[in-house]
Protein backbone atom coordinates (compact mmCIF):
# COMPACT_ATOMS: atom_id res chain seq x y z
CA UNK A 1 53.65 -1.02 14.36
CA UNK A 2 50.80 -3.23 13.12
CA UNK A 3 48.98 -2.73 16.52
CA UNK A 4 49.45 1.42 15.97
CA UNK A 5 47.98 1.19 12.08
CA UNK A 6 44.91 -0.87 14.08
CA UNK A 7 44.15 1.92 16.92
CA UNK A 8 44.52 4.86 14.17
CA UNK A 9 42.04 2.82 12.32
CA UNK A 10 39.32 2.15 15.19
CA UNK A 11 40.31 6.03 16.24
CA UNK A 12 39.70 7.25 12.50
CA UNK A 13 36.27 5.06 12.47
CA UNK A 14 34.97 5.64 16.08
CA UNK A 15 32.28 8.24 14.93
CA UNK A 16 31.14 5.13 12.71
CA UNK A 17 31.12 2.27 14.79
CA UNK A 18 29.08 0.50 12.66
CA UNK A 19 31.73 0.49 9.79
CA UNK A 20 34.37 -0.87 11.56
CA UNK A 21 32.07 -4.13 12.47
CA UNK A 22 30.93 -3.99 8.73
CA UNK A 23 34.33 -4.45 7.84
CA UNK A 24 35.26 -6.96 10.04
CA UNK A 25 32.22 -8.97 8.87
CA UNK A 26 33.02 -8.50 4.83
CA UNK A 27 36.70 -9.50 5.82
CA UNK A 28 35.34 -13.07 8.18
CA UNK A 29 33.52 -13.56 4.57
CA UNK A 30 36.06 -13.49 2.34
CA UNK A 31 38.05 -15.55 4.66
CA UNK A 32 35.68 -18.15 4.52
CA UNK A 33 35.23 -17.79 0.80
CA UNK A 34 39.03 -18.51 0.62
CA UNK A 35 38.90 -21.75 2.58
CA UNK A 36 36.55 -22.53 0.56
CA UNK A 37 38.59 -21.96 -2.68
CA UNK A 38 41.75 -23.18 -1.43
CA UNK A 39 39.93 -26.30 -0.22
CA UNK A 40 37.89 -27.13 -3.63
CA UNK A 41 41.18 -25.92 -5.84
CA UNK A 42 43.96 -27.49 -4.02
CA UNK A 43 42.63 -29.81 -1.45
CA UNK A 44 40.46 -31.92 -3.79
CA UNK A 45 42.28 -31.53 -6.97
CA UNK A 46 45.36 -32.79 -4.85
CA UNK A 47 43.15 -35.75 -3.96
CA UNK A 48 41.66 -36.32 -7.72
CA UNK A 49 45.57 -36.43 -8.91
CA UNK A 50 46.49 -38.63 -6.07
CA UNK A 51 43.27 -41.10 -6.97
CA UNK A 52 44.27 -41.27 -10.52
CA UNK A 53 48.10 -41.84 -9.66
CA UNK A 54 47.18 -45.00 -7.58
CA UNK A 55 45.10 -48.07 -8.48
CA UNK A 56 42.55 -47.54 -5.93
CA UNK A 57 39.82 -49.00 -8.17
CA UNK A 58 38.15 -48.41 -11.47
CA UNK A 59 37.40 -44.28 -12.99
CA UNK A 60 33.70 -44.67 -12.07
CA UNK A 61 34.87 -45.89 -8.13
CA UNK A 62 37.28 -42.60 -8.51
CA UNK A 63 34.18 -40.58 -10.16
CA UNK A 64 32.10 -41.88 -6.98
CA UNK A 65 34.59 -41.28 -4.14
CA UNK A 66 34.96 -37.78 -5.55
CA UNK A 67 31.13 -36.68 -5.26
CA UNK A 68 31.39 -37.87 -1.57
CA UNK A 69 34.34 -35.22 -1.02
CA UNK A 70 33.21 -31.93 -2.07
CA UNK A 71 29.97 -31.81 0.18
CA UNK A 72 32.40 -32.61 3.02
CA UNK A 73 34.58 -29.49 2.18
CA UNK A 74 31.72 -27.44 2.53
CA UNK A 75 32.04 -27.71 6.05
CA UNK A 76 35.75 -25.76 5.84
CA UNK A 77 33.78 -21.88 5.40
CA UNK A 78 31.26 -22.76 7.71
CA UNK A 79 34.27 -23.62 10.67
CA UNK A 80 35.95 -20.25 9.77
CA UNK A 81 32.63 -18.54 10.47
CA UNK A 82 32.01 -20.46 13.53
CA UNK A 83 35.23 -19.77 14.76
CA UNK A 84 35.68 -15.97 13.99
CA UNK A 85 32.32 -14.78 14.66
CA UNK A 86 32.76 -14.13 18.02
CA UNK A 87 35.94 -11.92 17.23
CA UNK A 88 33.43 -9.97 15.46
CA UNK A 89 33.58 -6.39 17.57
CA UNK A 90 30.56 -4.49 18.57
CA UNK A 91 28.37 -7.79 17.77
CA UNK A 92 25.26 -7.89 19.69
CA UNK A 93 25.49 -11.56 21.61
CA UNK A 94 22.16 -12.97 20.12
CA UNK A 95 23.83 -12.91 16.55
CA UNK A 96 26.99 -14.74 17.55
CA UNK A 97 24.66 -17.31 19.49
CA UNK A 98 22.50 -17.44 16.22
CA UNK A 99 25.18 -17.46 13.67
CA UNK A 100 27.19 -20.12 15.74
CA UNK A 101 24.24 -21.99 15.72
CA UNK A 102 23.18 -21.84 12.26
CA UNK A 103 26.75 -22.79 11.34
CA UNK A 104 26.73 -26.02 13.68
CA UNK A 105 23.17 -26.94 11.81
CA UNK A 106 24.80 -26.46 8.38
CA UNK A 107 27.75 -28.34 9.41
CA UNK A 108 25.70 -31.49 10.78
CA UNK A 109 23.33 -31.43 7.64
CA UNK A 110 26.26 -31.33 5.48
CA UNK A 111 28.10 -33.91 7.19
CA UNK A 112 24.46 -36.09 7.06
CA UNK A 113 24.44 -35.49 3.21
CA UNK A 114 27.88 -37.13 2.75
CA UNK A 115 27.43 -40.20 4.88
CA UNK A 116 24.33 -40.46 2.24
CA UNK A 117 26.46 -39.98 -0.54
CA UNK A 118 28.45 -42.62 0.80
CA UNK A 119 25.81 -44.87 1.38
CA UNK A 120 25.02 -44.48 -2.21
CA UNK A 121 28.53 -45.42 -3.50
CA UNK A 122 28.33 -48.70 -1.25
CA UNK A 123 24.97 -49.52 -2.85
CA UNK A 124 26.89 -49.00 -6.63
CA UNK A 125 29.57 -50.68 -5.56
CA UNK A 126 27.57 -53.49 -4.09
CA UNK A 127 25.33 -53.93 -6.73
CA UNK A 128 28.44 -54.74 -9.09
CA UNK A 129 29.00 -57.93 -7.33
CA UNK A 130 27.77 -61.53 -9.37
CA UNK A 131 25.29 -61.85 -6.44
CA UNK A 132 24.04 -58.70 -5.45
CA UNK A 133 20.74 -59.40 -7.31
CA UNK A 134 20.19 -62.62 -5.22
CA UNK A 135 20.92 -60.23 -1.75
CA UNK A 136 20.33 -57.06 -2.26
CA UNK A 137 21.07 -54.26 0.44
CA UNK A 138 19.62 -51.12 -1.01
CA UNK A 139 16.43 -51.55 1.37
CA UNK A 140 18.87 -51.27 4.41
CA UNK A 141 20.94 -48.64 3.43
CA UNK A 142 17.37 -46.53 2.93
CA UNK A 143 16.53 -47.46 6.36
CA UNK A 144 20.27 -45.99 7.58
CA UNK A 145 19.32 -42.95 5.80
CA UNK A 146 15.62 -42.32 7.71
CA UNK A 147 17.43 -42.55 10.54
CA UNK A 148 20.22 -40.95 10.47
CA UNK A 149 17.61 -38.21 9.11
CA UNK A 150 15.70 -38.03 11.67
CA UNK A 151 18.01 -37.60 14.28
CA UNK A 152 20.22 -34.98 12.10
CA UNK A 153 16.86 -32.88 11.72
CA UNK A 154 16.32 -33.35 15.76
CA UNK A 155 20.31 -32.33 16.31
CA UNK A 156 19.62 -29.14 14.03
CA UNK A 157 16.00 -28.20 15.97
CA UNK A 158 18.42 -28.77 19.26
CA UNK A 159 20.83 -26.56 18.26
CA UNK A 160 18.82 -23.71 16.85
CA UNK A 161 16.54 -23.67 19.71
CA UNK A 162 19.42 -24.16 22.59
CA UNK A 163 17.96 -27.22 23.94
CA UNK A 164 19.86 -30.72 24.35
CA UNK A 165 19.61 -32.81 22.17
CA UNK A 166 18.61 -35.91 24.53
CA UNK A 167 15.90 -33.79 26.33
CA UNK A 168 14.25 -33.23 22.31
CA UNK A 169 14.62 -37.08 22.04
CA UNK A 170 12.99 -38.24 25.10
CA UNK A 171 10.22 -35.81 24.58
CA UNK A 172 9.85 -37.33 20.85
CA UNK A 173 9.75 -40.57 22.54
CA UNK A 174 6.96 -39.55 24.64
CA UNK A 175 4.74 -38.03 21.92
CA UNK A 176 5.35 -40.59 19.27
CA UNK A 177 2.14 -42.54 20.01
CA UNK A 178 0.05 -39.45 20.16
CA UNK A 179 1.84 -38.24 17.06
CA UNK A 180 1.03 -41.38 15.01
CA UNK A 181 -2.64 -41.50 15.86
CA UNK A 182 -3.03 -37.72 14.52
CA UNK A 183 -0.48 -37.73 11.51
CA UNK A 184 -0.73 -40.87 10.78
CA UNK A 185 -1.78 -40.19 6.80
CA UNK A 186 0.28 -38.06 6.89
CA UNK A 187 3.58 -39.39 8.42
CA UNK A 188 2.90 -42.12 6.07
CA UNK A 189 2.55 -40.25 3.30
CA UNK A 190 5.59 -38.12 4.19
CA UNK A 191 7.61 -41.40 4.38
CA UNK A 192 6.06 -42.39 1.00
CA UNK A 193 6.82 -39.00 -0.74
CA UNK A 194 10.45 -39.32 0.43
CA UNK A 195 10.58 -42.99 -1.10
CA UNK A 196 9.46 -41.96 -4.34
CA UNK A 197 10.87 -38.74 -4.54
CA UNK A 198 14.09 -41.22 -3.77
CA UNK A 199 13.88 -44.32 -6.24
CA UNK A 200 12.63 -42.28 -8.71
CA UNK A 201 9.40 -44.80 -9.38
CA UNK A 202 6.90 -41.86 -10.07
CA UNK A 203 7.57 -38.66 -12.12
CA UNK A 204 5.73 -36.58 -13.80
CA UNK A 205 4.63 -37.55 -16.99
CA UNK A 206 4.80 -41.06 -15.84
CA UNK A 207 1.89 -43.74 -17.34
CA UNK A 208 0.77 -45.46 -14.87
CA UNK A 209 -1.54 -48.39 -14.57
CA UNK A 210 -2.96 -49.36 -11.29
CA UNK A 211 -6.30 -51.57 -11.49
CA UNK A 212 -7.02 -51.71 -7.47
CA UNK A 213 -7.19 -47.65 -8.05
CA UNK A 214 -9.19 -47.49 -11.49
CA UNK A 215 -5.86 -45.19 -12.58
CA UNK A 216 -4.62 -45.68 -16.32
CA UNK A 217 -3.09 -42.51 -17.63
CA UNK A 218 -0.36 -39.93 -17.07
CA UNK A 219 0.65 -38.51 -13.98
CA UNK A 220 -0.05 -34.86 -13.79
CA UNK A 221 1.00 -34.16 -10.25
CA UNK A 222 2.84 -35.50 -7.25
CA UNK A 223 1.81 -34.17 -3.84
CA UNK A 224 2.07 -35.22 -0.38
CA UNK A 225 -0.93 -36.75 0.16
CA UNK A 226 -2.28 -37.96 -2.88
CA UNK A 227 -0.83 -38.17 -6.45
CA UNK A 228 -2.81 -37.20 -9.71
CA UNK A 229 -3.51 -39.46 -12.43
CA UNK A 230 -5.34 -38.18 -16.27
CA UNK A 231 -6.55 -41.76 -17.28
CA UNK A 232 -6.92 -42.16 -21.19
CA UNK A 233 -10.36 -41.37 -21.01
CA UNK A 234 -9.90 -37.73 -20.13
CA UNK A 235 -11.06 -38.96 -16.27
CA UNK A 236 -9.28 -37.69 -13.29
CA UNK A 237 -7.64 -40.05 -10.49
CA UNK A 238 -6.38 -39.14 -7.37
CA UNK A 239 -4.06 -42.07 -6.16
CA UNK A 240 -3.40 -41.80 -2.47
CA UNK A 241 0.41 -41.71 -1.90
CA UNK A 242 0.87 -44.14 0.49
CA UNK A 243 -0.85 -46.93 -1.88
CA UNK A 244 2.35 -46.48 -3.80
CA UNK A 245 4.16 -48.21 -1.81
CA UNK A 246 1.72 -50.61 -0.22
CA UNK A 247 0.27 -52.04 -3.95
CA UNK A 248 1.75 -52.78 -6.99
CA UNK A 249 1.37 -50.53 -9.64
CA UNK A 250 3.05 -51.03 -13.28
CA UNK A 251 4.79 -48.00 -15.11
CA UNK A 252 5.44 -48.11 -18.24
CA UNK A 253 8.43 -45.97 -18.09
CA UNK A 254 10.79 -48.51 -19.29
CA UNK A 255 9.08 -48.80 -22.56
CA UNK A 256 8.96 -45.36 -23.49
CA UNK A 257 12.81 -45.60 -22.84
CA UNK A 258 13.35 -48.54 -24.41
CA UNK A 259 12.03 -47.03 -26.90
CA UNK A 260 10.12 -50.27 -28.51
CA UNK A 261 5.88 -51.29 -27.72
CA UNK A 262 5.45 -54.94 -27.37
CA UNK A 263 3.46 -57.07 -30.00
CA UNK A 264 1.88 -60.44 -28.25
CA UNK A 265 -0.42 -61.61 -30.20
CA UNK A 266 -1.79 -65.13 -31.48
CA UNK A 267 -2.99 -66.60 -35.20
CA UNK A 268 -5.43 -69.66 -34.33
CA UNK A 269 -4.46 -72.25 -37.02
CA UNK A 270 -6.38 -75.34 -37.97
CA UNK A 271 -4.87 -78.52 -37.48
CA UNK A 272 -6.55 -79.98 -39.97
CA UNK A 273 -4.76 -77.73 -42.11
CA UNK A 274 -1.68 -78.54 -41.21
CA UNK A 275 0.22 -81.10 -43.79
CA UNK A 276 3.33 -82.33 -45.31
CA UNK A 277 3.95 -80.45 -48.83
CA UNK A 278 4.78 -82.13 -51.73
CA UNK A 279 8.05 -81.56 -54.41
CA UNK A 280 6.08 -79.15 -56.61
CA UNK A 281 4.50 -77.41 -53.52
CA UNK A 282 7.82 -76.93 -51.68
CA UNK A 283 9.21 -75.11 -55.49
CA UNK A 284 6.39 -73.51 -55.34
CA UNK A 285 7.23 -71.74 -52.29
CA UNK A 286 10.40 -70.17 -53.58
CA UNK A 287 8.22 -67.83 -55.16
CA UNK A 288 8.05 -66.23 -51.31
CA UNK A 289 11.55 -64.53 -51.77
CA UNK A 290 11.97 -63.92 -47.91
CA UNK A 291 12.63 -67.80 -47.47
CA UNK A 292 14.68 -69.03 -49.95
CA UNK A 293 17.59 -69.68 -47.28
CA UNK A 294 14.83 -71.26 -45.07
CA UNK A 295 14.28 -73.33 -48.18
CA UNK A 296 17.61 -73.93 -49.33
CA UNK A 297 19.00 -75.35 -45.71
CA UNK A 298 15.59 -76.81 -45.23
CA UNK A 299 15.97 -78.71 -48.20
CA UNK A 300 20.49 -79.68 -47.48
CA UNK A 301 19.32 -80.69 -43.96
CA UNK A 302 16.31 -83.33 -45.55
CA UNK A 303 18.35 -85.16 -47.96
CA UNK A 304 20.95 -85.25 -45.99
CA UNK A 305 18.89 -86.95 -43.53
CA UNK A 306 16.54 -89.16 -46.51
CA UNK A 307 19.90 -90.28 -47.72
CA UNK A 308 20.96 -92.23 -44.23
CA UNK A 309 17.62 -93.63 -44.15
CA UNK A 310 17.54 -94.92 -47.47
CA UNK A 311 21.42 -96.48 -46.66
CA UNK A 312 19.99 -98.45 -44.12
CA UNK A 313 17.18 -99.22 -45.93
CA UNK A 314 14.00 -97.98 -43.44
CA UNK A 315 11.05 -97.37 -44.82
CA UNK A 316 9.70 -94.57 -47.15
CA UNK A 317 6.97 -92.94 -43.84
CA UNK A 318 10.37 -92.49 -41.92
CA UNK A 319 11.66 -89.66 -44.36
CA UNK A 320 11.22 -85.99 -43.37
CA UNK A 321 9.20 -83.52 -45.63
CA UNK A 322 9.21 -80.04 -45.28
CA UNK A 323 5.43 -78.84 -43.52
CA UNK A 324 2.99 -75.93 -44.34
CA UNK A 325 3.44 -74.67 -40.76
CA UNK A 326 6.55 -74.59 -40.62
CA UNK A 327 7.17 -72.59 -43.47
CA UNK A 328 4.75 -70.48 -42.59
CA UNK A 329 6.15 -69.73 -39.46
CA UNK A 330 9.28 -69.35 -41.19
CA UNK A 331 8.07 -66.83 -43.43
CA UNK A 332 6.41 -65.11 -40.40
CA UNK A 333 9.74 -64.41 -38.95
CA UNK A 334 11.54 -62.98 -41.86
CA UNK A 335 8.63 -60.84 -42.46
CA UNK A 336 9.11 -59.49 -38.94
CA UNK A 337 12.88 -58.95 -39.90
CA UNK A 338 12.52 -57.32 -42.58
CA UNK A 339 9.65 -54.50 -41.45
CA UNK A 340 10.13 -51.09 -41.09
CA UNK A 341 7.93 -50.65 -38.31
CA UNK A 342 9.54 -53.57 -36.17
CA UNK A 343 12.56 -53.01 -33.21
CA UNK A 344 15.07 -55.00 -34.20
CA UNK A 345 17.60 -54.91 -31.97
CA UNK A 346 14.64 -55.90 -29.31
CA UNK A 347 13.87 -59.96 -28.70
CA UNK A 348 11.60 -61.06 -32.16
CA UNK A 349 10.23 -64.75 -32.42
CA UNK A 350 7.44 -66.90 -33.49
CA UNK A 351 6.50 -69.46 -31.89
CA UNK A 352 3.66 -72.36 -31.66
CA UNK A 353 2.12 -72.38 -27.95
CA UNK A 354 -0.07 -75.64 -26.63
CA UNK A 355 -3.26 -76.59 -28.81
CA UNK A 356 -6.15 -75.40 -27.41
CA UNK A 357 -10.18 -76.29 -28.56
CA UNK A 358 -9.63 -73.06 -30.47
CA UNK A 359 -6.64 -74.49 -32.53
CA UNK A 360 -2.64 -74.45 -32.52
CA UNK A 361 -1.64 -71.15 -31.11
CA UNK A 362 1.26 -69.48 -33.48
CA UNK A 363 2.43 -66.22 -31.36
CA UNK A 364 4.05 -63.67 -32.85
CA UNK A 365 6.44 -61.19 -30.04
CA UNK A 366 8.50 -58.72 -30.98
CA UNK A 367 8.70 -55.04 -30.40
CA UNK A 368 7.34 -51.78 -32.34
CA UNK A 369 10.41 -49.14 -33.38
CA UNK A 370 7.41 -46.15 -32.08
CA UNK A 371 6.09 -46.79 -28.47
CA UNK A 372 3.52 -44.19 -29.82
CA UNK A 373 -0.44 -45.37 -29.27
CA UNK A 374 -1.62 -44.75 -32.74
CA UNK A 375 1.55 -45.56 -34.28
CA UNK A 376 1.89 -48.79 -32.21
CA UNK A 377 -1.55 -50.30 -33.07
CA UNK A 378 -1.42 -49.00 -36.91
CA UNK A 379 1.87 -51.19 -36.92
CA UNK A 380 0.63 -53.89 -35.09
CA UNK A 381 -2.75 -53.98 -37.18
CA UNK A 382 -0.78 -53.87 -40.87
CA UNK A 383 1.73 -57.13 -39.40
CA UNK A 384 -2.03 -59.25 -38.80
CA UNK A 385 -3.55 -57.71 -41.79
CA UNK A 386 -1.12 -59.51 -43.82
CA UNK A 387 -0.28 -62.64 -42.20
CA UNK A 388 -4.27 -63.44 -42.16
CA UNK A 389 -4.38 -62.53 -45.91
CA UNK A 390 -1.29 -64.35 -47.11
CA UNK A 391 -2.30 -67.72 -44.44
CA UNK A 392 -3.92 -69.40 -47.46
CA UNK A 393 -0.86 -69.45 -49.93
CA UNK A 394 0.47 -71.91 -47.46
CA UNK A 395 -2.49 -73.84 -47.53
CA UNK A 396 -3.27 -72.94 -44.03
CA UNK A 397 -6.97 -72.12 -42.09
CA UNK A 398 -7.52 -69.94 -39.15
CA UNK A 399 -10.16 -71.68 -36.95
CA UNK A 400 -13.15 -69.95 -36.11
CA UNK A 401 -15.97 -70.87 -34.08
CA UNK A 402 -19.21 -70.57 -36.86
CA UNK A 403 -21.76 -69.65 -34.69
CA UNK A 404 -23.08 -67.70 -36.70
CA UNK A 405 -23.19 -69.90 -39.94
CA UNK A 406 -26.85 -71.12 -41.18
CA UNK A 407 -28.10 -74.37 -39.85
CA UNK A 408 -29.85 -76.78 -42.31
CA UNK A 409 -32.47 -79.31 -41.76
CA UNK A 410 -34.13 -81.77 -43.60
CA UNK A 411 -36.99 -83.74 -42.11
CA UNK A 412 -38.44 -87.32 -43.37
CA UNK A 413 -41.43 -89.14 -42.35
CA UNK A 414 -40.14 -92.70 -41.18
CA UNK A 415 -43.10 -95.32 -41.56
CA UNK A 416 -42.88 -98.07 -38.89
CA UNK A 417 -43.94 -101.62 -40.37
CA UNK A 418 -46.69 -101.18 -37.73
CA UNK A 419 -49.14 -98.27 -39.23
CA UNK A 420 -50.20 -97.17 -35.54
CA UNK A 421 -46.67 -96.07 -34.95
CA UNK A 422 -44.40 -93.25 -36.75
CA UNK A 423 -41.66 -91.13 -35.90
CA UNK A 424 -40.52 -87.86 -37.29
């Protein structure tokens, strides 16, 4: 009966021949959009429900597994049209050869793209071990990928072009030398532009600072050969691609993201300036509000310690007094704490660094809360402003070389007791 229902059909549509392989095309479609369905709705939800039943690792190792799976059921439509094009009636031969081929190059790719996926979920899972730092395997697992690349882009030339694949690959082999002396910029920039485009190291909008290149600025473009660079002073660099991955470079990426601008900056002090302070200095000092717990354990911690010396009777030079510096510094740090202007949930300390000729060192770090230029050095400018002005309430001097500073000279005549001789 069903065989009757077919021949009235093809009878009914023979003035139309075209129709009837229309038809049969729309209906190899919408068989392959099925699969497709069915795979993606039952297949892999099947699998998601089975992944979360079982203790087959953590969600994120279920969250990874299951972006490897739905690139491979891609492949499910492209079989169906593989395998029912050539039912296809009244199909000229070149489109079945074409489509079958275009379907095996889809299939391949999309096979390629998963083992890459997977390669990826190795790397995270890797990289969770305690000594994954130490040995690191992300380099190899790129090289896997070139590769496998390269001879999943040869398979799908093979295949589209009806060749073999080993007759592609010994020519290849053949030509490589001759290939590297004429590409070679740009095979190298190729493989560079994949790297980056990869890792992620250079985007657009990037700052990037790069001395051996005289680039400073924002990244503006990203092409295959060279990569544009708008320096701060309006200047444009072109930054060869390749030198990407040969030199260093330093982005500053990672600060806008952090979303804090480092402060590293020195106060020369005097060490001649720097001294014990006395009873009414150290009350004095209270009048500073932002170290009165500095003050208070400062002063517990002392007597504490004056009060075992004096038990066993040392002498007076072996107490402890509280120093200028030190408060200082002190002071230095709560002022940091208690800016608006300063990150800080971002590392914040002051510390002294080795005495130079130029005097002891006190460096402030910590972070700005604006990675903005302006804002960053208006910050950064107000801290100093006030540390320099307030210095002398501690009894404190920054050194400073006075060059500068008038020079004063008095000459005498000295008379010798002989009157032929005299000096000036």
């Amino acid at each position: 009966m069903r065989e009757d229902h077919l021949e009235t059909l093809r009878t009914a549509l023979a003035p139309y021949p075209w129709v009837y392989t229309a038809g049969a095309v729309v209906a190899l479609l919408l068989a392959a959009w099925l699969a497709n369905w069915l795979t993606k709705r039952v297949l892999l939800r099947g699998i998601q429900r089975v992944l979360r039943a079982t203790s087959m690792g953590t969600a994120q190792d279920q969250g990874m597994k299951l972006r490897v799976i739905p690139r491979l059921a891609n492949v499910v439509p492209a079989l169906v049209i593989a395998a029912g094009i050539a039912v296809v009636p009244d199909l000229p031969p070149q489109v079945v050869t074409v489509v079958h081929a275009l379907c095996q190059a889809f299939i391949v790719l999309t096979v390629a793209l998963s083992i890459s996926r997977a390669l990826d979920l190795i790397n995270e899972v890797y990289e969770r071990r305690p000594g994954a730092r130490n040995k690191p395997i992300k380099g190899y697992l790129q090289v896997a990928k070139i590769v496998m690349f390269v001879l999943v882009a040869i398979s799908i030339v093979a295949t589209l072009i009806g060749a073999k694949f080993l007759h592609i690959l010994t020519g290849l082999g053949a030509m490589t030398a001759v290939l590297m002396l004429i590409f070679q910029d740009t095979l190298l920039s190729l493989v560079a532009s994949v790297q980056i485009s990869g890792d992620g190291r250079i985007r657009i909008g990037d700052w990037i600072e790069m001395p051996s290149q005289n680039a400073d600025g924002d990244v503006i473009d990203i092409a295959l050969h060279t990569i544009t660079v708008q320096n701060w002073d309006k200047t444009i660099t072109t930054v060869p691609t390749k030198k990407l991955i040969s030199d260093s470079f330093k982005n500053w990426r990672g600060m806008r993201e952090t979303g804090g601008r480092r402060i590293k900056r020195s106060i020369y002090i005097d060490q001649r300036s720097v001294r014990f302070l006395g009873d009414d200095e150290a009350a004095r000092m209270r009048r500073f509000t932002l170290i009165d717990a500095y003050l208070d354990a400062k002063a517990e911690e002392l007597r504490d310690w004056n009060a075992r010396l004096a038990e066993r009777g040392a002498e007076p030079v072996n107490r402890r007094r509280v120093t200028n510096l030190g408060t200082f510094r002190a002071y230095v740090e709560q002022y940091l704490r208690h800016h608006p202007r300063v990150h800080q949930q971002l590392t914040l300390l002051v510390r002294q660094l080795q005495p130079t000729a130029q005097g002891l060192p006190l460096e402030i770090y910590c972070f700005t809360n604006d990675v903005g230029w302006v804002a960053y050095e208006t910050a950064q400018a107000d801290i100093f402003d006030h540390l320099l002005a307030i210095l002398p309430e501690f009894g404190l001097r920054v050194f400073q070389s006075h060059s500068d500073a008038p020079l004063d000279v008095n000459l005498r005549r000295v008379d010798d007791a002989t009157p032929s001789s005299s000096t000036w």
